[in-house]
Each structure stands twice: as C-alpha cells, then as structure tokens.
Protein backbone atom coordinates (compact mmCIF):
# COMPACT_ATOMS: atom_id res chain seq x y z
CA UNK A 1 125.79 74.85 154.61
CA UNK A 2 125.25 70.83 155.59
CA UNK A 3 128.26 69.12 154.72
CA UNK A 4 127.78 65.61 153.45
CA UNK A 5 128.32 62.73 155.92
CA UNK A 6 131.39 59.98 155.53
CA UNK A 7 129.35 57.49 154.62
CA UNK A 8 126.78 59.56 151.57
CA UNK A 9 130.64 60.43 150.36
CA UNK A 10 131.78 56.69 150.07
CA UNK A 11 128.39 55.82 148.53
CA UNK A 12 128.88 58.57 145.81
CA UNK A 13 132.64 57.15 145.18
CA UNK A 14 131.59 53.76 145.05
CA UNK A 15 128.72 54.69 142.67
CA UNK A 16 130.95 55.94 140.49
CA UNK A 17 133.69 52.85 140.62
CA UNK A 18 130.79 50.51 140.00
CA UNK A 19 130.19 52.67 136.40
CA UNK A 20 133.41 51.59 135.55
CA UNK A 21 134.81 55.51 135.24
CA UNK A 22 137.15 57.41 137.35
CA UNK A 23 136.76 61.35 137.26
CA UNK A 24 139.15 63.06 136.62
CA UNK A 25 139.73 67.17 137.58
CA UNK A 26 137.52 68.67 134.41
CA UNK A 27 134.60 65.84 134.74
CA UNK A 28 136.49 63.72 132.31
CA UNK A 29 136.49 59.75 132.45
CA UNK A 30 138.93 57.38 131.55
CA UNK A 31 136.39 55.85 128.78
CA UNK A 32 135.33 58.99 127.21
CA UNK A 33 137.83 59.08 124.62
CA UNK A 34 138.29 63.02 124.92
CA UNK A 35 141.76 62.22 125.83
CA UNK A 36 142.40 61.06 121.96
CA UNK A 37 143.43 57.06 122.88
CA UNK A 38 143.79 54.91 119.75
CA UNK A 39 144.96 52.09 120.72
CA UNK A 40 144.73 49.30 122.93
CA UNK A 41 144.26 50.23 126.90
CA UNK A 42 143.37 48.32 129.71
CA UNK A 43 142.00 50.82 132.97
CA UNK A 44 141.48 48.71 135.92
CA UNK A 45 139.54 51.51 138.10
CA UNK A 46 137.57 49.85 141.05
CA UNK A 47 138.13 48.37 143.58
CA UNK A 48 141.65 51.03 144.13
CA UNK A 49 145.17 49.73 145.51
CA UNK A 50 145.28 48.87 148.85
CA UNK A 51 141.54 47.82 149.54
CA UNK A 52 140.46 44.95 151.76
CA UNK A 53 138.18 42.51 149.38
CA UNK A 54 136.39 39.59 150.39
CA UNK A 55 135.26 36.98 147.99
CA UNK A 56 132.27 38.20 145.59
CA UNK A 57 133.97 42.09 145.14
CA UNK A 58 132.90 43.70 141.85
CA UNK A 59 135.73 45.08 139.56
CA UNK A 60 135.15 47.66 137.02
CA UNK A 61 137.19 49.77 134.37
CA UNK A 62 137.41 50.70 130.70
CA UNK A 63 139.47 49.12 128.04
CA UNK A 64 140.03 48.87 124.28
CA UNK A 65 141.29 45.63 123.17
CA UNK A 66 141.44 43.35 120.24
CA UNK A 67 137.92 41.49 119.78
CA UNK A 68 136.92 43.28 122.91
CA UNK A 69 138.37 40.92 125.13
CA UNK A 70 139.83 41.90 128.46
CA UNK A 71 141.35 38.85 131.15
CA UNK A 72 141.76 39.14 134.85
CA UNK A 73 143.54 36.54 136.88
CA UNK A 74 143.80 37.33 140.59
CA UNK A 75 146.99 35.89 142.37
CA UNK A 76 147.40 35.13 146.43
CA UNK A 77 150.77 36.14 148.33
CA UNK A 78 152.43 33.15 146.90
CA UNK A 79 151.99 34.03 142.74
CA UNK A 80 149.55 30.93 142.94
CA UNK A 81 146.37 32.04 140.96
CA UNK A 82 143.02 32.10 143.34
CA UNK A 83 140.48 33.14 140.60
CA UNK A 84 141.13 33.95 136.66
CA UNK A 85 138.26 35.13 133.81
CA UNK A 86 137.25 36.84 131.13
CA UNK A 87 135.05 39.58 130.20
CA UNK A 88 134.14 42.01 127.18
CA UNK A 89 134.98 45.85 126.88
CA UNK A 90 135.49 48.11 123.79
CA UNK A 91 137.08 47.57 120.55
CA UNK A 92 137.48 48.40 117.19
CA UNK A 93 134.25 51.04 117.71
CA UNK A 94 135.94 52.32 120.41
CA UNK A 95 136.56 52.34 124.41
CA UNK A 96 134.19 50.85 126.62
CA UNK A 97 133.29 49.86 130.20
CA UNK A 98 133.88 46.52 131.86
CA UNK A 99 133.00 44.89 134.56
CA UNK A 100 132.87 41.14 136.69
CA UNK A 101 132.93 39.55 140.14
CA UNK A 102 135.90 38.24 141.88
CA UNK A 103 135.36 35.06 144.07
CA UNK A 104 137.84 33.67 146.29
CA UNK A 105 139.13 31.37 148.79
CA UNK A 106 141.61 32.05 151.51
CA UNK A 107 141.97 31.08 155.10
CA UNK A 108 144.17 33.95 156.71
CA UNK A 109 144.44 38.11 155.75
CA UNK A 110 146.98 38.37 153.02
CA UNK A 111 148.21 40.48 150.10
CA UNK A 112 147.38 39.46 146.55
CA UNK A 113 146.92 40.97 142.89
CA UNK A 114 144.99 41.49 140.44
CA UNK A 115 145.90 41.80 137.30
CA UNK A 116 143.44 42.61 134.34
CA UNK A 117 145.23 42.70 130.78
CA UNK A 118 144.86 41.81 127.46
CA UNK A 119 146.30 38.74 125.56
CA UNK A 120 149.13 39.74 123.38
CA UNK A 121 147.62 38.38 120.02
CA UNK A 122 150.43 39.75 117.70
CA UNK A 123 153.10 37.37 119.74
CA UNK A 124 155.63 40.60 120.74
CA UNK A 125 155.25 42.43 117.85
CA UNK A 126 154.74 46.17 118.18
CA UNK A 127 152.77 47.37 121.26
CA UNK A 128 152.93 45.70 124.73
CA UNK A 129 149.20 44.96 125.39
CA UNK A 130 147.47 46.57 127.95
CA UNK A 131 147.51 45.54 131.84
CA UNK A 132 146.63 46.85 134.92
CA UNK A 133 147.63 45.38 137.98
CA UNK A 134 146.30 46.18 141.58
CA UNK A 135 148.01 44.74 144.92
CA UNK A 136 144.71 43.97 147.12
CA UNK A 137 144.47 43.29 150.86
CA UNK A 138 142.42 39.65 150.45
CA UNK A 139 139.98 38.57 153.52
CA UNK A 140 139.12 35.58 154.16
C-alpha cells in the first residue's frame, strides 16, 4: 500500500479549508446544517490558529447571520487594526459558506488576530452575535 506524501496531504487539507468546511469524524461539515443550528453562527475555519500568513491569505468558513452579513477585522500585536471588511454568508434560508482575502502590512514577525463576527443589530438584546477569533503568526 503507497502511503500519500506530506505534501498531496496538505494539498487535500488546504482544499478543503479553501471550501469553507471543516470535516468533522462522520463526513459532516460545519455548514451542512445536520447538526440542527437555528440561529446565528459565525465558523471561522481556514486559515487554523497558530499559522504563519503573509499578506494576500484567503480565509474561509460558514456563518448564518442577519442580512447575510459577516465582518472581519484583523488586529497586529498592539490591538491596532491592520486590515478590516466585509463579506456575505447565509441567512434567513439558511447556513452558508464565506470567504475573502486578507492583505497586510507589517515590517517584523509578530502575533495578531483575526476576528470574523457579526454586528450585533438588536443592540444587547437576546443572543450575543456570533464571532470567531483566530491568533495568527503575521509575516511580513
């Protein structure tokens, strides 16, 4: 039996990063609903804590969110906020995948966060909205 090499491994994990779902023992996904989610959710799944980025990395997930909308602001060492967006997932219909680019600027190798979250539109009232946040190694 040929065991796959290192790299045909990390292609096959990135592949599935980039499609926005994480599997999950069973074959599940975190998108697929199966699991019975009604509410709001925000599932930050690529790139995974602890990765080295460089400016231009891809970010992916799933999320249900009110109008769709799903925010990522990504924050150096200092709290100061390198890069911030927006981009669409599910809804009302249901969950769905997102994805965007990430571009940067630093000048040395530090730690920084992302943090991809919904807007609380209700202003505190029932729910905390949905946020995933991911501590990043950032390269310059």
């Amino acid at each position: 039996m040929k065991l796959p090499t290192l790299s045909s491994l990390c292609l096959a994990v990135a592949a599935v990063a980039m499609a926005g779902c994480e599997m999950r023992p069973g074959g599940a996904d975190v998108c697929s609903n199966a699991n019975g989610i009604e509410g709001s959710f925000v599932f930050a799944t690529a790139p995974r804590a602890g990765e080295r980025v460089q400016t231009g990395f891809a970010v992916a997930g799933c999320s249900r969110t009110f109008e769709s909308q799903v925010n990522w602001t990504l924050k150096g060492r200092d709290g100061a906020v390198l890069a911030s967006g927006h981009t669409t997932g599910g809804g009302v219909d249901g969950p769905a995948n997102f994805s965007f680019v990430v571009s940067f600027n630093v000048s040395q190798r530090e730690v920084g966060h992302l943090e991809v979250y919904e807007e609380d539109a209700s202003d505190g009232e029932g729910f905390p909205p949905g946020r995933t946040v991911v501590p990043l190694v950032l390269e310059p």
